[in-house]
C-alpha atoms as a PDB file:
ATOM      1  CA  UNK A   1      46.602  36.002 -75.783  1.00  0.00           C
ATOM      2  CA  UNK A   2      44.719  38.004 -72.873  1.00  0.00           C
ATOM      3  CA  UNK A   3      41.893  36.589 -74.241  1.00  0.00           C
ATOM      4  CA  UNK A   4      43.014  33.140 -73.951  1.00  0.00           C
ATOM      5  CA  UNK A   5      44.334  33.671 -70.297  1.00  0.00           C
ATOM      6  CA  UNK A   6      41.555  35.398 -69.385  1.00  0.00           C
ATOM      7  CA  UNK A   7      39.085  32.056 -70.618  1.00  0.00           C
ATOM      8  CA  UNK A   8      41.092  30.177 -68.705  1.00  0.00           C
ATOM      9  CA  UNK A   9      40.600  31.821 -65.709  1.00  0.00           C
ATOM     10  CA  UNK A  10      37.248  32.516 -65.797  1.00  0.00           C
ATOM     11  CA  UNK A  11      37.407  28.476 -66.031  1.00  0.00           C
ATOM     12  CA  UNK A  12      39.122  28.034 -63.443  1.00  0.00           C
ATOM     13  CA  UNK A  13      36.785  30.255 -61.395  1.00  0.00           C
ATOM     14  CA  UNK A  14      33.600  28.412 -62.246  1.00  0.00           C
ATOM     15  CA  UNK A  15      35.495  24.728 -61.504  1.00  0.00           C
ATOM     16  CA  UNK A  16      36.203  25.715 -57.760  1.00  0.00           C
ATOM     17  CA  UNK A  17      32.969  27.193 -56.904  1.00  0.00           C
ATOM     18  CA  UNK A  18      31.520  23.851 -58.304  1.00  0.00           C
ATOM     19  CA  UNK A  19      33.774  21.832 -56.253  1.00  0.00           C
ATOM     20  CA  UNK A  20      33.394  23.862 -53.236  1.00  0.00           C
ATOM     21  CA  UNK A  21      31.005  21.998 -50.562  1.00  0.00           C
ATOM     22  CA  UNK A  22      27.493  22.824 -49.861  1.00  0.00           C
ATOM     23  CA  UNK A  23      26.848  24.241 -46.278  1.00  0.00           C
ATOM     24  CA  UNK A  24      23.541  22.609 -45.369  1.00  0.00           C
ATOM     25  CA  UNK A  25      21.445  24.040 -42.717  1.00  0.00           C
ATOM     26  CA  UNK A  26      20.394  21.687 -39.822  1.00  0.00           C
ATOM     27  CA  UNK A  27      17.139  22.486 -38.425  1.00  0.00           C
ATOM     28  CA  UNK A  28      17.362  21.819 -34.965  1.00  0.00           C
ATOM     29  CA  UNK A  29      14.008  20.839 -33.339  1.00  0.00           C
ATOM     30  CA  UNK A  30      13.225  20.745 -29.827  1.00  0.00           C
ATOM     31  CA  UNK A  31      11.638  17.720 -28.699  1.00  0.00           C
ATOM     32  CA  UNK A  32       9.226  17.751 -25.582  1.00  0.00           C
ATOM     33  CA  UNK A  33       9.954  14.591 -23.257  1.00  0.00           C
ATOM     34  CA  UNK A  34       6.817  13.969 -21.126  1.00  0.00           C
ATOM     35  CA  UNK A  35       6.931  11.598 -18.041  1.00  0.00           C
ATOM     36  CA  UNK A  36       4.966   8.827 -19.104  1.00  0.00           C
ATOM     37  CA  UNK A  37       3.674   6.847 -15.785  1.00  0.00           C
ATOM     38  CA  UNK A  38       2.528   3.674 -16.407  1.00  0.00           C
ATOM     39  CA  UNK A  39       0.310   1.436 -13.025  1.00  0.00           C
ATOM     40  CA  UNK A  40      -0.267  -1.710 -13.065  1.00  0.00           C
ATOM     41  CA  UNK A  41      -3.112  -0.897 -11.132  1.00  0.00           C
ATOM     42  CA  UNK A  42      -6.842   0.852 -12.096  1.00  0.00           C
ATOM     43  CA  UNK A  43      -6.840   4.304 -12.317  1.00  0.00           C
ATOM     44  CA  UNK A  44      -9.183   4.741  -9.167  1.00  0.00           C
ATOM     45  CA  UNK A  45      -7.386   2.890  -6.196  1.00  0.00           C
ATOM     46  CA  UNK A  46      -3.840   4.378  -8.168  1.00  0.00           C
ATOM     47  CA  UNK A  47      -5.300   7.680  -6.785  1.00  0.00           C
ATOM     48  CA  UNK A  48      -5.984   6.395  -3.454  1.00  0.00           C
ATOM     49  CA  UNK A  49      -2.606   5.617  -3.378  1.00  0.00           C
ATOM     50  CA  UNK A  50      -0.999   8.670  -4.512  1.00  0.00           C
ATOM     51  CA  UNK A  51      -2.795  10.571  -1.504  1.00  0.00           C
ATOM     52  CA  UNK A  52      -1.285   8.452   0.420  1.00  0.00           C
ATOM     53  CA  UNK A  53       2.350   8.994  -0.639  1.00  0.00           C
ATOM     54  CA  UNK A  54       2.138   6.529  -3.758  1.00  0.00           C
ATOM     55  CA  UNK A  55       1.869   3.015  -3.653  1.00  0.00           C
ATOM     56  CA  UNK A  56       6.243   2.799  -5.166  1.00  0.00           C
ATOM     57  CA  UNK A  57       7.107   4.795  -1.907  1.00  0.00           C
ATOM     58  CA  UNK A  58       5.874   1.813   0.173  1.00  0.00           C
ATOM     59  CA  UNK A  59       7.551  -1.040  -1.869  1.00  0.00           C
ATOM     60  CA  UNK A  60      10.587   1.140  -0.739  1.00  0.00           C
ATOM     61  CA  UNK A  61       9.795   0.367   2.996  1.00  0.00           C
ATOM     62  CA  UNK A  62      11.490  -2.719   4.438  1.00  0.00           C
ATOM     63  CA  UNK A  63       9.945  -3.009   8.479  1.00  0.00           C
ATOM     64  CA  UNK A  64       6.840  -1.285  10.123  1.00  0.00           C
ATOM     65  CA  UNK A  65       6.060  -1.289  14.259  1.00  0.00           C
ATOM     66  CA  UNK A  66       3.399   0.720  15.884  1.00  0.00           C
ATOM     67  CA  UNK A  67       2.133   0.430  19.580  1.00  0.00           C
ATOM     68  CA  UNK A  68      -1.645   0.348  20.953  1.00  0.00           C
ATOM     69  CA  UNK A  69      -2.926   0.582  24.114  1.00  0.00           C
ATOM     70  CA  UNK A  70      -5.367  -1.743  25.435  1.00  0.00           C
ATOM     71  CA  UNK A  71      -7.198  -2.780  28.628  1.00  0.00           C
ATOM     72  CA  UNK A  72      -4.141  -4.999  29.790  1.00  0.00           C
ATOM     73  CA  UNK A  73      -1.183  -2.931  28.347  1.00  0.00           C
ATOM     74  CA  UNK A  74       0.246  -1.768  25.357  1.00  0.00           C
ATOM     75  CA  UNK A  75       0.635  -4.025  22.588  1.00  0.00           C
ATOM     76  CA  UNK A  76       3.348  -3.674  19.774  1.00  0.00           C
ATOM     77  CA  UNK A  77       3.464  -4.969  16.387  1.00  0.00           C
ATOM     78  CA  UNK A  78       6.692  -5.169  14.316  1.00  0.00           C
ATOM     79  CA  UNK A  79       6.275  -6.226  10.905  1.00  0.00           C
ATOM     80  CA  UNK A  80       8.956  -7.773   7.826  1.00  0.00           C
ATOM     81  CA  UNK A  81       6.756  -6.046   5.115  1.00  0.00           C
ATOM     82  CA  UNK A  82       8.394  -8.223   2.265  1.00  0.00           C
ATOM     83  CA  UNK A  83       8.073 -11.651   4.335  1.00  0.00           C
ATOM     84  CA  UNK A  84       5.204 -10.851   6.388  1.00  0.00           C
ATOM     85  CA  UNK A  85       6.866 -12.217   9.081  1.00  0.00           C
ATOM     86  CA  UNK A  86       5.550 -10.858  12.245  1.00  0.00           C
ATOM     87  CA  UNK A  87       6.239  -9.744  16.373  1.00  0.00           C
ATOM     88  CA  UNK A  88       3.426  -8.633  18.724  1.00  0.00           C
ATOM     89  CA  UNK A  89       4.559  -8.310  22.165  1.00  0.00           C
ATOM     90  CA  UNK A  90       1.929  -7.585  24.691  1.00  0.00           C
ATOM     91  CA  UNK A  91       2.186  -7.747  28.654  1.00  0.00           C
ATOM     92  CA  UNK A  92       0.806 -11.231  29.393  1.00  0.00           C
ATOM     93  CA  UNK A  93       1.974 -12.876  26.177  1.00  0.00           C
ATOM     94  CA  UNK A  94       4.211 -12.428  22.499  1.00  0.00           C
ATOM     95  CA  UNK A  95       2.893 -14.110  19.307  1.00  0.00           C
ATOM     96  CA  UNK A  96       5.268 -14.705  16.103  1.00  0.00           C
ATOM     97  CA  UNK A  97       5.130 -15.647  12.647  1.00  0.00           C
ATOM     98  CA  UNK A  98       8.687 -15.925  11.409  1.00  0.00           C
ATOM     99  CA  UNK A  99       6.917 -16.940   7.978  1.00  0.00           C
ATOM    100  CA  UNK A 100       6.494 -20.146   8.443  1.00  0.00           C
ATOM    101  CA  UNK A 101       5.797 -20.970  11.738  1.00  0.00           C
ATOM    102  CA  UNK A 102       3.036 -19.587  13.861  1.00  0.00           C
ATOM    103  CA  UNK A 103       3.750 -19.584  17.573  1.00  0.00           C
ATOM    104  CA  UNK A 104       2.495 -18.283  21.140  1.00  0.00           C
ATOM    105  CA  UNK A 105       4.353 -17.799  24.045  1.00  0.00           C
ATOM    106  CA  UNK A 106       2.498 -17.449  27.161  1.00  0.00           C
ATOM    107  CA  UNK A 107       4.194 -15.017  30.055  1.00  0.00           C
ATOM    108  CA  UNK A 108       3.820 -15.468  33.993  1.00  0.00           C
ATOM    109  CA  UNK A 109       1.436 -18.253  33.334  1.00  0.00           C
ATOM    110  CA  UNK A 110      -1.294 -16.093  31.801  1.00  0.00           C
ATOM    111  CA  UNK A 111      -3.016 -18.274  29.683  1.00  0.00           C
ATOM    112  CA  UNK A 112      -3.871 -16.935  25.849  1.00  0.00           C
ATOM    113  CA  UNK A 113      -7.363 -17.426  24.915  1.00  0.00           C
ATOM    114  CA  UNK A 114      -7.015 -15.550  21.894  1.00  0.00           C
ATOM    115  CA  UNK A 115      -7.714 -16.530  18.349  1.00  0.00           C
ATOM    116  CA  UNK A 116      -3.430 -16.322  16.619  1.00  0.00           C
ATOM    117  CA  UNK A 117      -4.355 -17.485  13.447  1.00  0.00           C
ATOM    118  CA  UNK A 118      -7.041 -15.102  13.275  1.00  0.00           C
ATOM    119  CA  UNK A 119      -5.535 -12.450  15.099  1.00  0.00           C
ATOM    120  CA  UNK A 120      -1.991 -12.822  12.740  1.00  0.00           C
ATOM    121  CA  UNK A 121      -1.449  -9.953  10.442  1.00  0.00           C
ATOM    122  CA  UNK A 122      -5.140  -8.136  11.112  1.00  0.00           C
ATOM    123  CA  UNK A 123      -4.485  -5.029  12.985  1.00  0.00           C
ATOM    124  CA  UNK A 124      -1.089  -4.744  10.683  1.00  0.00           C
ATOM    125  CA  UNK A 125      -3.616  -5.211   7.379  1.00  0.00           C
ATOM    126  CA  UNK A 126      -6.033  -2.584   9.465  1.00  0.00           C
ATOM    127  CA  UNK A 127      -2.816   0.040  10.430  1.00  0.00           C
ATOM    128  CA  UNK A 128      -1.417  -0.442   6.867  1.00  0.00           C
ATOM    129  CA  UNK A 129      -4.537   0.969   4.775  1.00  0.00           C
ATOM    130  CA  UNK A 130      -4.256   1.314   1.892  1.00  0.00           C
ATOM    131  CA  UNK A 131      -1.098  -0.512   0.233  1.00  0.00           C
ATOM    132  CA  UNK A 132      -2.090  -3.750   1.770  1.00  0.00           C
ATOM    133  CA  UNK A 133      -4.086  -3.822  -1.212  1.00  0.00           C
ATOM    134  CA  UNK A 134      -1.399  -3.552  -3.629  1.00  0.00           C
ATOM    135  CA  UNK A 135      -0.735  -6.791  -2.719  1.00  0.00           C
ATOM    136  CA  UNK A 136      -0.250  -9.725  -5.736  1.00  0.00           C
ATOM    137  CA  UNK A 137      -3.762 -11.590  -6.506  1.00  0.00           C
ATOM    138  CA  UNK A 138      -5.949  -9.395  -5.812  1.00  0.00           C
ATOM    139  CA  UNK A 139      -9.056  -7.936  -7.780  1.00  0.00           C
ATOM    140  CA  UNK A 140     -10.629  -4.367  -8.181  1.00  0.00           C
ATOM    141  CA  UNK A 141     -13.990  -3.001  -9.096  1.00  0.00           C
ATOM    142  CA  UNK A 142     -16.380  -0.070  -8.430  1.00  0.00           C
ATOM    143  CA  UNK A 143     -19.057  -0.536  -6.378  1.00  0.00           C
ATOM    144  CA  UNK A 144     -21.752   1.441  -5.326  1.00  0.00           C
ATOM    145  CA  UNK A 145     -20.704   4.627  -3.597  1.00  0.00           C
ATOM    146  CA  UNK A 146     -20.815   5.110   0.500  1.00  0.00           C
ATOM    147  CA  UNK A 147     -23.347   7.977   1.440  1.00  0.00           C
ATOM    148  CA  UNK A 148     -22.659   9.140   5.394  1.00  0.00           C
ATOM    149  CA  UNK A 149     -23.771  12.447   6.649  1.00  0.00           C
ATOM    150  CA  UNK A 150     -25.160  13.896   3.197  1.00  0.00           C
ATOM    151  CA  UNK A 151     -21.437  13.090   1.659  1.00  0.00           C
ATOM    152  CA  UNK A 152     -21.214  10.829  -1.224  1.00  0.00           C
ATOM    153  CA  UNK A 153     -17.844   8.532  -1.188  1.00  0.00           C
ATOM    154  CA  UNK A 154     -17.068   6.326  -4.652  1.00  0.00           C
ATOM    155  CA  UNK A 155     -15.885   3.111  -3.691  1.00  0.00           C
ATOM    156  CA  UNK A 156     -13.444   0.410  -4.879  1.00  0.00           C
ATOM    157  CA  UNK A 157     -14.779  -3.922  -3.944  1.00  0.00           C
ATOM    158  CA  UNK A 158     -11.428  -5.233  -3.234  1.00  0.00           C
ATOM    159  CA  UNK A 159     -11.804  -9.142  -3.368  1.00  0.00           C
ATOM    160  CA  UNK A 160      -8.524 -12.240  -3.593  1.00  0.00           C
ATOM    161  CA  UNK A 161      -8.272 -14.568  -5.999  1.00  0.00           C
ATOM    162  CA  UNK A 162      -8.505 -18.165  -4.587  1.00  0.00           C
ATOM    163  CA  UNK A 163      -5.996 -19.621  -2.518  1.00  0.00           C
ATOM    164  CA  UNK A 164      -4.601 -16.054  -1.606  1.00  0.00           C
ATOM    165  CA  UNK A 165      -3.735 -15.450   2.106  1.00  0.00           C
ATOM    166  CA  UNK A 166      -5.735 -16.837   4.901  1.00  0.00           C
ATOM    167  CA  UNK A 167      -9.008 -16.092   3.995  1.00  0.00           C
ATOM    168  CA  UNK A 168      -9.248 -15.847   0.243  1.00  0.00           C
ATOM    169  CA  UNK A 169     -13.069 -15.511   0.628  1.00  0.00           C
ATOM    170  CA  UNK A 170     -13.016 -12.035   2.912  1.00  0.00           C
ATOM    171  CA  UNK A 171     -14.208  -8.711   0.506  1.00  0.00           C
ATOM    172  CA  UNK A 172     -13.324  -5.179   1.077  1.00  0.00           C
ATOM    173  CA  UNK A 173     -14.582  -2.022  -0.189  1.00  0.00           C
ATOM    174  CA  UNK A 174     -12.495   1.326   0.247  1.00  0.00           C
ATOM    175  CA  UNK A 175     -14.447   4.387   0.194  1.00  0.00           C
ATOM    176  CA  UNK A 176     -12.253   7.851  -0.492  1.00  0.00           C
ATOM    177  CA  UNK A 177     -12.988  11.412  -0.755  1.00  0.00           C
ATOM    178  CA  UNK A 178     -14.044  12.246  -4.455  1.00  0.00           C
ATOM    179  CA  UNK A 179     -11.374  14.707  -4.775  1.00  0.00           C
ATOM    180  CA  UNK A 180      -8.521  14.656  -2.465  1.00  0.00           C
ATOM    181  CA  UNK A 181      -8.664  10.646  -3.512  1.00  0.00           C
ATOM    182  CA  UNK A 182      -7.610  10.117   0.459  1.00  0.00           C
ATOM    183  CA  UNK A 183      -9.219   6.977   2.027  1.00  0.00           C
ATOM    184  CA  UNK A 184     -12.387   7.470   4.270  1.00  0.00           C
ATOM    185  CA  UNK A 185     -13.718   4.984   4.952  1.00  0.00           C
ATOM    186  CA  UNK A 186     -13.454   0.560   4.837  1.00  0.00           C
ATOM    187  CA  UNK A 187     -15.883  -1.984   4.533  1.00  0.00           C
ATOM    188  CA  UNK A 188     -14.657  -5.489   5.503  1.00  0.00           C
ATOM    189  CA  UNK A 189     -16.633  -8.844   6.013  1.00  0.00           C
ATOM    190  CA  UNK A 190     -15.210 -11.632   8.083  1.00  0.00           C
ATOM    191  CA  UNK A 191     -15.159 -15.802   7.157  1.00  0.00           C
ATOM    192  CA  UNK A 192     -12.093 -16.797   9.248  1.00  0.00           C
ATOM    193  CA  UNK A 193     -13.168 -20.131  10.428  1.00  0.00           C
ATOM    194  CA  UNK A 194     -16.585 -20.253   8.290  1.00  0.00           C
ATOM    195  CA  UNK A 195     -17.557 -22.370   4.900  1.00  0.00           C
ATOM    196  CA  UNK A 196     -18.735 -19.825   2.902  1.00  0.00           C
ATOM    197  CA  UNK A 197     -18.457 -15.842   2.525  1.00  0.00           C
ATOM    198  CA  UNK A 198     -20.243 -13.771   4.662  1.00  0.00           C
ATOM    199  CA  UNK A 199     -22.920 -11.273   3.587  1.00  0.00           C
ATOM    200  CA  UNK A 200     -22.716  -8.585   6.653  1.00  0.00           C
ATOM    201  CA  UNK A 201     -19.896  -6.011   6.258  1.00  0.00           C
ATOM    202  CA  UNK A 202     -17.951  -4.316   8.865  1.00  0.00           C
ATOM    203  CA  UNK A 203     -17.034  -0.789   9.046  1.00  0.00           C
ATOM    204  CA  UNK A 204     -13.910   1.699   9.544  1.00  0.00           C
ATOM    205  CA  UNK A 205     -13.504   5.279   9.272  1.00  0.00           C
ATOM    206  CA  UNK A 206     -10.047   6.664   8.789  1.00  0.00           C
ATOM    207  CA  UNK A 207     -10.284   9.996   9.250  1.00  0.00           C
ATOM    208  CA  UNK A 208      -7.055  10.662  11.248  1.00  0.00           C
ATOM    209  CA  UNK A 209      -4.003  10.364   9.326  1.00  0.00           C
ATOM    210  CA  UNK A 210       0.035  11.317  10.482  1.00  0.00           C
ATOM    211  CA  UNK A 211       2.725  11.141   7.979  1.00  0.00           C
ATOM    212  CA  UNK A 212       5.591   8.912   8.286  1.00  0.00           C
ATOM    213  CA  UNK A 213       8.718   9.179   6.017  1.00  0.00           C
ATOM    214  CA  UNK A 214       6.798  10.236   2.814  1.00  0.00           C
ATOM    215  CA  UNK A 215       3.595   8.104   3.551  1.00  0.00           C
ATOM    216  CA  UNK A 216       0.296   9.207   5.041  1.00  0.00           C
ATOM    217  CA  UNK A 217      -0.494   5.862   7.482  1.00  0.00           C
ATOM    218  CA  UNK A 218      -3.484   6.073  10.668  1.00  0.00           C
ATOM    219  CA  UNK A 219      -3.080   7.600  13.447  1.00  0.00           C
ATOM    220  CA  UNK A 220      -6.363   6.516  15.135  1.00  0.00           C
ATOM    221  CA  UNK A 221      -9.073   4.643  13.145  1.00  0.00           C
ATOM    222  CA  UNK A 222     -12.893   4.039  14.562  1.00  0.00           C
ATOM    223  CA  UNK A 223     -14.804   0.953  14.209  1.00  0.00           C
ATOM    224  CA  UNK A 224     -18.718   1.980  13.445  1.00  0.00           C
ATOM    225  CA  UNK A 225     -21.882   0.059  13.939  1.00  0.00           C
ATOM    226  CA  UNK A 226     -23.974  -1.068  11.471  1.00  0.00           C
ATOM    227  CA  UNK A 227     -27.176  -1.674   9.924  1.00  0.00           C
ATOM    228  CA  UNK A 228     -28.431  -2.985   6.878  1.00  0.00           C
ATOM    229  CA  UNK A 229     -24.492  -2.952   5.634  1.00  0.00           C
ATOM    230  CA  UNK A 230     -24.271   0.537   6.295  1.00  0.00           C
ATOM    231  CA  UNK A 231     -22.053   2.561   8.957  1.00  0.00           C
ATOM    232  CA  UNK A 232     -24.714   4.265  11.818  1.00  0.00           C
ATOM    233  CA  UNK A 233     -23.227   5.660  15.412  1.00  0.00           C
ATOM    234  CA  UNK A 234     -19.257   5.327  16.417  1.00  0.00           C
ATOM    235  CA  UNK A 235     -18.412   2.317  19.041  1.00  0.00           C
ATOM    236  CA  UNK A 236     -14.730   2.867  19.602  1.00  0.00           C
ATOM    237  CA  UNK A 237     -11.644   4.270  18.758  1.00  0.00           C
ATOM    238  CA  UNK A 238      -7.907   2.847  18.279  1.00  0.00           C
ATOM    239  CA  UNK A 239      -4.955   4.653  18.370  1.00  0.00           C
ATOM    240  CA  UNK A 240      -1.308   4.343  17.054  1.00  0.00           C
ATOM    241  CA  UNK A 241       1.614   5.690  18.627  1.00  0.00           C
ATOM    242  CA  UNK A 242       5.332   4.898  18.524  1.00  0.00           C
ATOM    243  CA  UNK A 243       4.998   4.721  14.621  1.00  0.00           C
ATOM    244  CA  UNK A 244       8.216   3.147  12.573  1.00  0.00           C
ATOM    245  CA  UNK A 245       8.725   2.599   9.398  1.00  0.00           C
ATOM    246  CA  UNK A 246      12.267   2.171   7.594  1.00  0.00           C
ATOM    247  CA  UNK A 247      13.937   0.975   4.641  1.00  0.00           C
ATOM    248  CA  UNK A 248      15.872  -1.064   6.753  1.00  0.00           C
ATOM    249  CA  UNK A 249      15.122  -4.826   6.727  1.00  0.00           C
ATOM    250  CA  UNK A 250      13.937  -6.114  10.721  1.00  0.00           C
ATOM    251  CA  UNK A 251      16.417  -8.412  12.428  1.00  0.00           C
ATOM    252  CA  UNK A 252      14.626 -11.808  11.440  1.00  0.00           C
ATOM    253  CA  UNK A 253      16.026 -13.286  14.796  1.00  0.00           C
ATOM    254  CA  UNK A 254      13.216 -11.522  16.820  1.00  0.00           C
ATOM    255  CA  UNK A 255      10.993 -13.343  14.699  1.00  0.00           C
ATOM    256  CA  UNK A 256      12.100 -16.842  16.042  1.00  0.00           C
ATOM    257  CA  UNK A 257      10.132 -18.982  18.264  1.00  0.00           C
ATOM    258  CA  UNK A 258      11.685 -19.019  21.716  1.00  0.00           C
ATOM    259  CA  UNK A 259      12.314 -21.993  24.120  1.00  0.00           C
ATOM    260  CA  UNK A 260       9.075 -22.686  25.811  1.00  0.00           C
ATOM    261  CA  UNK A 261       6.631 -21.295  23.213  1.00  0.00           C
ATOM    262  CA  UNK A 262       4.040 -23.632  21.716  1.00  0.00           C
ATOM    263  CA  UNK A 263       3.371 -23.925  17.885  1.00  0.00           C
ATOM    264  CA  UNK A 264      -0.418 -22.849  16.907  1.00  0.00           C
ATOM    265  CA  UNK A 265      -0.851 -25.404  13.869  1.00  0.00           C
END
């Protein structure tokens, strides 16, 4: 009988440690998450960006102004950088581009003898070196590098698809410091008003910068003579003062063409 009770138990025994569930280990493995940045732009002018402040800081920014000073007064600039549209207020006249329309109004009868649809948007494409050229329909290569004062600069031949802003035909090439990726130098050609492109290019050296909220922008650039498309002796400088730049959208009244001003067709 103890036998039999004892069998039984024993039974009983092996039956529950059968039944009893299975503690299974879970290996817990750390996975490393790396940033993964992704441009839709080449790896060379992304870097001239970045020193710069990076080209997604200044999609952020909604309105730009700066002031020069000139022979007749200081002129300011205001710009709507997602419209383009456009304020420069000088003593003796104001010129607008609300987008659209291109207008000039003259101020105590001081006749402009300027060149407005030439003269719209350049100093702002000039001041806002170099995001302008993150701009839509536009192309990038290398080119041959810059060599000024026995120090080499790699370069970047911007050029616009046709049909893109005023004049789709006008080539650029930025020249940057090999290492800090910061922009040095630009090479621009002119064709406003011509049939063809121009061989002769123009040059700029930006070697003055300020920062303004989280983006390094000009605070003087000098226009260079040249030879044989190359840079040679200084000619003159240009200064920015007054610098703004905000996330905040410009009134677009200021923008409008007052009563009086003429249309520049």
């Amino acid at each position: 009988m103890k036998k039999i009770i004892y069998v039984l138990l024993l039974a009983i025994s092996i039956t529950a440690c059968k039944n009893e569930p299975k503690q299974e280990s879970t290996v817990v493995e750390e996975v490393k998450q790396e940033q993964i940045i992704t441009s839709i732009y080449p790896e060379t002018i992304t870097k001239v960006f970045n020193a710069h402040g990076s080209i997604e800081q200044w999609n952020k920014m909604n309105a730009l102004s700066f002031t020069m000073t000139k022979p007749t007064g200081k002129e300011k600039t205001t710009k709507d950088l997602k419209t383009r549209a456009e304020l420069i207020e000088t003593p003796t006249y104001t010129q607008g581009f609300d987008g659209e329309t291109l207008w000039v109004n003259e101020k105590d009868g001081n006749a402009y003898r300027g060149k407005p649809q030439f003269y719209k948007g350049l100093m702002f494409y000039f001041y806002g070196m170099p995001f302008v050229f993150g701009d839509e329909g536009i192309d990038y290569k290398e080119t041959e590098p810059l060599v000024f004062e026995g120090k080499t600069y790699p370069g970047i031949l911007i050029s616009y698809e046709a049909g893109v802003g005023e004049s789709s035909d006008d080539q650029y090439k930025i020249f940057y410091d090999a290492e800090t990726g910061q922009m040095e130098w630009l090479a621009y050609t002119v064709t406003f008003g011509k049939s063809e492109g121009s061989p002769d290019f123009h040059f700029i050296r930006y070697n003055n910068w300020q920062t303004v909220n989280g983006l390094v922008l000009p605070k003087s650039i000098d226009w260079y003579n040249y030879e044989n498309n190359l840079p040679t002796e200084k000619r003159n400088t240009v200064e920015f003062t007054d610098v703004m730049l905000s996330e905040k959208a410009p009134d677009q009244a200021m923008f409008t063409m007052p009563e009086g001003a003429k249309v520049i067709e």
